[in-house]
Protein backbone atom coordinates (compact mmCIF):
# COMPACT_ATOMS: atom_id res chain seq x y z
CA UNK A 1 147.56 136.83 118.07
CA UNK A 2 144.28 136.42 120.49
CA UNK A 3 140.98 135.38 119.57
CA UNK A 4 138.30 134.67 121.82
CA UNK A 5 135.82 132.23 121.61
CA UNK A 6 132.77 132.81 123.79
CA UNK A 7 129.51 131.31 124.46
CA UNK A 8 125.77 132.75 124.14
CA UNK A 9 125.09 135.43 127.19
CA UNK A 10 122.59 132.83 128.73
CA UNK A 11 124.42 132.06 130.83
CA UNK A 12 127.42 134.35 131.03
CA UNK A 13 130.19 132.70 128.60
CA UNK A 14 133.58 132.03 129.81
CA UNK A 15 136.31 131.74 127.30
CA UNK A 16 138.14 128.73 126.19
CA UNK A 17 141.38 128.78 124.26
CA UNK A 18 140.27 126.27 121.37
CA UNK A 19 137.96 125.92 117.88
CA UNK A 20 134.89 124.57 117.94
CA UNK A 21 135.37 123.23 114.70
CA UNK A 22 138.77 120.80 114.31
CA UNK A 23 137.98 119.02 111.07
CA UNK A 24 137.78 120.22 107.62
CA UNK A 25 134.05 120.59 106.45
CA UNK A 26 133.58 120.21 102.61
CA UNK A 27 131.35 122.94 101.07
CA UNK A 28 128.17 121.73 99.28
CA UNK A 29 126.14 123.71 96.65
CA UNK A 30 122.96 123.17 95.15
CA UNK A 31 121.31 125.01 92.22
CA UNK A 32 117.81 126.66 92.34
CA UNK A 33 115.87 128.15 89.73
CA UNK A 34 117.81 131.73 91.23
CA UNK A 35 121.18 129.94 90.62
CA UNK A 36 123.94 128.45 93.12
CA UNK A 37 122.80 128.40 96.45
CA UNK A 38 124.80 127.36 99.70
CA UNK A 39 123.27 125.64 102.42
CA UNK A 40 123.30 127.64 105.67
CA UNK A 41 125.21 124.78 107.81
CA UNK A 42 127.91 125.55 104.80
CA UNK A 43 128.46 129.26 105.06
CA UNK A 44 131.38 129.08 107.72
CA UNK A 45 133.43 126.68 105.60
CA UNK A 46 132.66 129.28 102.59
CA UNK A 47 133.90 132.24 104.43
CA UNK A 48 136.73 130.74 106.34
CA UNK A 49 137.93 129.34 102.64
CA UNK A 50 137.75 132.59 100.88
CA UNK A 51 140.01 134.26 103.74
CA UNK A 52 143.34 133.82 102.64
CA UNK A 53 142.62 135.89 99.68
CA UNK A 54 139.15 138.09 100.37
CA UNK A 55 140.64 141.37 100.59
CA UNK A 56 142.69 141.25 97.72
CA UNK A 57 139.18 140.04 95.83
CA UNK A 58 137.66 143.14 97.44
CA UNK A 59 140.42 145.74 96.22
CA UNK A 60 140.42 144.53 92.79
CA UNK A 61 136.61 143.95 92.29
CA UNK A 62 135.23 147.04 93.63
CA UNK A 63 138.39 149.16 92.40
CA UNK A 64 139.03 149.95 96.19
CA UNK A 65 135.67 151.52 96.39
CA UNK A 66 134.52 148.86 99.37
CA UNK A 67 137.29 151.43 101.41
CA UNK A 68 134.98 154.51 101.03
CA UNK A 69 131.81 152.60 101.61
CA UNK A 70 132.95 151.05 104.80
CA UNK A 71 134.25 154.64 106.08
CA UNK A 72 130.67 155.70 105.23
CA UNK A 73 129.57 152.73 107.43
CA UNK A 74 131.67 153.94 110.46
CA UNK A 75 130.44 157.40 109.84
CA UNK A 76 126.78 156.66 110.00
CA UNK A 77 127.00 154.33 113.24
CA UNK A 78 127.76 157.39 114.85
CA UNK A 79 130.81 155.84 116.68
CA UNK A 80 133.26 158.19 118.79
CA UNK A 81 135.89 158.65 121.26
CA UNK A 82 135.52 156.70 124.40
CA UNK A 83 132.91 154.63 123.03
CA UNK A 84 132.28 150.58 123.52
CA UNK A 85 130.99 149.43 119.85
CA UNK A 86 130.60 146.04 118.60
CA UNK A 87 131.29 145.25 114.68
CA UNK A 88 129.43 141.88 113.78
CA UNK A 89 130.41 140.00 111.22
CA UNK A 90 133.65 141.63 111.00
CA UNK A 91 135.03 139.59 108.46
CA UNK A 92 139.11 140.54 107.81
CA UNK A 93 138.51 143.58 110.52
CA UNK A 94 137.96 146.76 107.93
CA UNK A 95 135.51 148.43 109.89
CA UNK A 96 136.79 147.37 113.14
CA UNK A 97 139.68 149.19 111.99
CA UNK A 98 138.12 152.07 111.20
CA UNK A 99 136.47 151.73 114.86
CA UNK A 100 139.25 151.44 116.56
CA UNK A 101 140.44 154.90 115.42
CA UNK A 102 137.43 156.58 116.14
CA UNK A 103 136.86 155.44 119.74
CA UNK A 104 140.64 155.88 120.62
CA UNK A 105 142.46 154.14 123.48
CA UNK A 106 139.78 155.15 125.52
CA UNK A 107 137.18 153.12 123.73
CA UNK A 108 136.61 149.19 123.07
CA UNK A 109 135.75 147.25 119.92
CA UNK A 110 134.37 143.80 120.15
CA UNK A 111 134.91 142.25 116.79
CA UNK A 112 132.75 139.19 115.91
CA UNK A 113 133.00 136.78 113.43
CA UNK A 114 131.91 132.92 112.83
CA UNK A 115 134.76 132.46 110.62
CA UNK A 116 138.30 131.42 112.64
CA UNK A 117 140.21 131.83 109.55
CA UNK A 118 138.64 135.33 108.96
CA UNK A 119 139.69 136.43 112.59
CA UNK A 120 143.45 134.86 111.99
CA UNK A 121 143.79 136.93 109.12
CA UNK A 122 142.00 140.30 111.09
CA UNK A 123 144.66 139.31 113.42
CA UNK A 124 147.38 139.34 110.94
CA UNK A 125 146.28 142.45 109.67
CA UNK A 126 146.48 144.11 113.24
CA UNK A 127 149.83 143.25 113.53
CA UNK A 128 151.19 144.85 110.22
CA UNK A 129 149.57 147.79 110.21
CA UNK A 130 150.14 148.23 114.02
CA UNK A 131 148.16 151.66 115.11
CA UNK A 132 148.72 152.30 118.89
CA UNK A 133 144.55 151.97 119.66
CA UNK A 134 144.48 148.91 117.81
CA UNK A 135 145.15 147.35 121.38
CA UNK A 136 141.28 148.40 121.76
CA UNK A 137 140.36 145.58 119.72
CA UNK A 138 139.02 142.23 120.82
CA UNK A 139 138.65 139.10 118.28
CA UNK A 140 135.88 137.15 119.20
CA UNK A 141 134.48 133.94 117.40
CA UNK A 142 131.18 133.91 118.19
CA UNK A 143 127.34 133.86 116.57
CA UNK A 144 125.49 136.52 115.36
CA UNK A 145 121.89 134.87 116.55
CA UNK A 146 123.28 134.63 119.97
CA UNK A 147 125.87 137.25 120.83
CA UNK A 148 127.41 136.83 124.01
CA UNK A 149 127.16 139.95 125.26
CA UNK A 150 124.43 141.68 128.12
CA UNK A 151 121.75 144.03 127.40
CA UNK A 152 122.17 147.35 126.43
CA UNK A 153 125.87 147.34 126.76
CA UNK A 154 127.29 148.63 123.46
CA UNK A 155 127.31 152.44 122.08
CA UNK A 156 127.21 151.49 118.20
CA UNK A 157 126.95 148.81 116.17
CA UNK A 158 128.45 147.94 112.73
CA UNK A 159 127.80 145.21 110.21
CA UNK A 160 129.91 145.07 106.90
CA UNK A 161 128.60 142.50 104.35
CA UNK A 162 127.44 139.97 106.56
CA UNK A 163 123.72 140.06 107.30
CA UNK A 164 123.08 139.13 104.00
CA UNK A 165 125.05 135.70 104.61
CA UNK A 166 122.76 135.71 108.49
CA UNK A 167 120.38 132.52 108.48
CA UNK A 168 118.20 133.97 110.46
CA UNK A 169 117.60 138.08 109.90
CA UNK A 170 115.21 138.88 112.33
CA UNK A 171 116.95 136.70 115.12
CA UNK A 172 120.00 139.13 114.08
CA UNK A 173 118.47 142.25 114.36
CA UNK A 174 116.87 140.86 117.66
CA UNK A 175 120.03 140.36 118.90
CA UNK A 176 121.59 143.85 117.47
CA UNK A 177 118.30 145.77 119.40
CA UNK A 178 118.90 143.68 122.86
CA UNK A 179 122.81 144.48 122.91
CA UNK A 180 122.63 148.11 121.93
CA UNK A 181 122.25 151.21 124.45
CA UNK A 182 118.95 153.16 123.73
CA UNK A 183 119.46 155.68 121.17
CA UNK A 184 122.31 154.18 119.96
CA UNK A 185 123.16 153.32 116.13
CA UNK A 186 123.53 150.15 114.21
CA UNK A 187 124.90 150.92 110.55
CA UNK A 188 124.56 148.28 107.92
CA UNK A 189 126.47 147.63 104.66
CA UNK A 190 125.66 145.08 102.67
CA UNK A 191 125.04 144.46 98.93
CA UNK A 192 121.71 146.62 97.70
CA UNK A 193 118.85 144.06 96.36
CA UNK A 194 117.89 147.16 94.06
CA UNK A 195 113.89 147.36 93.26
CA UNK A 196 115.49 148.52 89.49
CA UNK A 197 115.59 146.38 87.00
CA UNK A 198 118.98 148.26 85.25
CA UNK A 199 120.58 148.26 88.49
CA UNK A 200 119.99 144.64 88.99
CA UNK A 201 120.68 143.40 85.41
CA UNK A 202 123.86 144.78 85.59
CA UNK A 203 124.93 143.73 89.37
CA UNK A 204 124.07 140.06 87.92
CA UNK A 205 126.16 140.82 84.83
CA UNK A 206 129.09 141.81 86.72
CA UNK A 207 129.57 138.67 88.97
CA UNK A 208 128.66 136.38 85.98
CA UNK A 209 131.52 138.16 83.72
CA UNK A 210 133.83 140.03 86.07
CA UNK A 211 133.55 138.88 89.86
CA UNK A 212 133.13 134.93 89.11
CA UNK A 213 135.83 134.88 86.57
CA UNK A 214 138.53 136.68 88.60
CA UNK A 215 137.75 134.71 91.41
CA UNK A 216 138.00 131.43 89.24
CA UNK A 217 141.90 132.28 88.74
CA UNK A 218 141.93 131.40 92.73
CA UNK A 219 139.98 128.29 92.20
CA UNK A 220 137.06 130.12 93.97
CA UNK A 221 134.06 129.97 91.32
CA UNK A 222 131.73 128.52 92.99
CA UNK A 223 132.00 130.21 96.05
CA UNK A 224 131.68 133.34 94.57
CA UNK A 225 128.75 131.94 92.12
CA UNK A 226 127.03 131.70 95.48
CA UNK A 227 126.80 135.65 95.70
CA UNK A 228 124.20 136.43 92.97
CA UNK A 229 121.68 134.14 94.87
CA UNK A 230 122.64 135.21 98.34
CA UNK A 231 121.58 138.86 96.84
CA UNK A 232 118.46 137.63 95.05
CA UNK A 233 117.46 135.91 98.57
CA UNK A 234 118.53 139.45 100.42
CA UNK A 235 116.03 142.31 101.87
CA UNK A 236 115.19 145.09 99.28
CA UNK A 237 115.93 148.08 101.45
CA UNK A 238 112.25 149.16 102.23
CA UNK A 239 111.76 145.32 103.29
CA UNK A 240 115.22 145.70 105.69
CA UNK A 241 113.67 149.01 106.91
CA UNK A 242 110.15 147.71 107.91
CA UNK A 243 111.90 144.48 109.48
CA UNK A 244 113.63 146.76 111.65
CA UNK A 245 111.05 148.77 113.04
CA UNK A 246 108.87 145.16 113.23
CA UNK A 247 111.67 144.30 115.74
CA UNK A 248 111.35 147.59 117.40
CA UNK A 249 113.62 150.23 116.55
CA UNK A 250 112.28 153.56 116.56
CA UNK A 251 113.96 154.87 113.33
CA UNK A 252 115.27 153.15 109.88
CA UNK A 253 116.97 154.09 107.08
CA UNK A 254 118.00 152.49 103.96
CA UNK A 255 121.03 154.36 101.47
CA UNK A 256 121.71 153.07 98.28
CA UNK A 257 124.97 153.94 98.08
CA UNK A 258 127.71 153.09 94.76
CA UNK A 259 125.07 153.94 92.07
CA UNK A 260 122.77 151.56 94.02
CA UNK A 261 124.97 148.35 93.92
CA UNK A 262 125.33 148.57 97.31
CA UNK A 263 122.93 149.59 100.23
CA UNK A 264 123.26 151.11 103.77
CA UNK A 265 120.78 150.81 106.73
CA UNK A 266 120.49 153.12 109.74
CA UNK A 267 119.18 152.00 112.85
CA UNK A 268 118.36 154.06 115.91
CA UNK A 269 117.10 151.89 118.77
């Protein structure tokens, strides 16, 4: 198993074979009037603790829906054979995955997480369910604000789940614009901040009752406590779309996509 770790493009990063991050970091919470909140400093530790069992909480919790909505993902970025695409934030590797098959042995996938623990288990992954163009894959640890790649150097872009958890959105989508070709896609999936009040009543219902309580049986409450306010906090999807074209892409489209519990943006640069 390989994963890079690379430094921000200014100036060109050379890899180094070791974590940035030796110690064990204790999470911290606080509550707001919104609920549980974790502190941004925090979010690695969250993610990287979560690992060991996210895509089992995934299956379960969206009745292997997340599968189709991720294939949807792929579909929109446009992605295809021969093709150099980045997925950021890539988590366990899903939509990397999914990536890799579409741009073949010919293509490249740069998958980028903050999360080392997230990447080991991507790793993992790649090595049970060995496809022949997974060898197209690269496991980078890197930063979202300040990707380490050049300008205009990637054919699509994905994002599965993980701007919402970004510090910094329009540094993100900044950095999304900078690295992709012109007329290229970025497609991203994330949980939909619905504008209806049914929609949202019952997205707040379900973590309090169903997604909290299963994850409690992993000694994970609080971690996943922390996604009802990380949604509250999020873009509605005609916010996302206007912060897109404020950072300069010439088209935007938001999808509300699983009855409107989850939402997809299209971005054409």
């Amino acid at each position: 198993m390989a994963i890079t770790i690379i430094r921000p493009f200014r100036p060109p990063p050379v890899p180094f074979p070791r974590c940035r991050c030796s110690s064990p970091v204790s999470l911290r919470f606080s509550r707001s009037g919104r609920g549980i909140r974790c502190s941004a400093t925090d979010r690695q530790e969250l993610f990287s603790r979560i690992a060991p069992v996210y895509d089992n909480l995934n299956d379960v919790l969206s009745l292997g829906l997340h599968r189709t909505w991720k294939r949807m993902c792929v579909s929109w970025s446009g992605a295809k054979r021969g093709d150099r695409v980045l997925d950021l934030c890539c988590g366990s590797g899903d939509l990397a995955f999914l990536l890799s098959q579409k741009v073949g042995l010919d293509g490249e996938v740069k998958a980028v997480d903050f999360s080392r623990m997230q990447l080991k288990a991507a790793a993992t992954k790649q090595e049970m369910y060995w496809k022949s163009c997974y060898k197209n894959i690269t496991w980078i640890e890197g930063d979202a604000l300040s990707l380490a790649f050049e300008d205009c150097c990637f054919d699509a872009i994905t994002v599965g789940y993980g701007m919402r958890n970004v510090a910094d959105k329009p540094r993100a989508l900044q950095e999304i614009y900078r690295v992709l070709k012109p007329g290229s896609r970025a497609s991203i999936l994330d949980f939909n901040k619905s504008k209806s009040q049914l929609v949202t009543s019952f997205q707040n219902w379900s973590i309090d009752n169903i997604v909290v309580p299963f994850a409690s049986t992993y000694g994970l409450s609080e971690e996943y406590r922390y996604l009802k306010s990380s949604i509250a906090e999020f873009l509605t999807g005609d916010e996302f779309v206007n912060l897109a074209k404020e950072v300069g892409f010439s088209s935007a489209k938001h999808y509300e996509i699983g009855g409107g519990l989850m939402g997809n943006l299209v971005i054409i640069r």
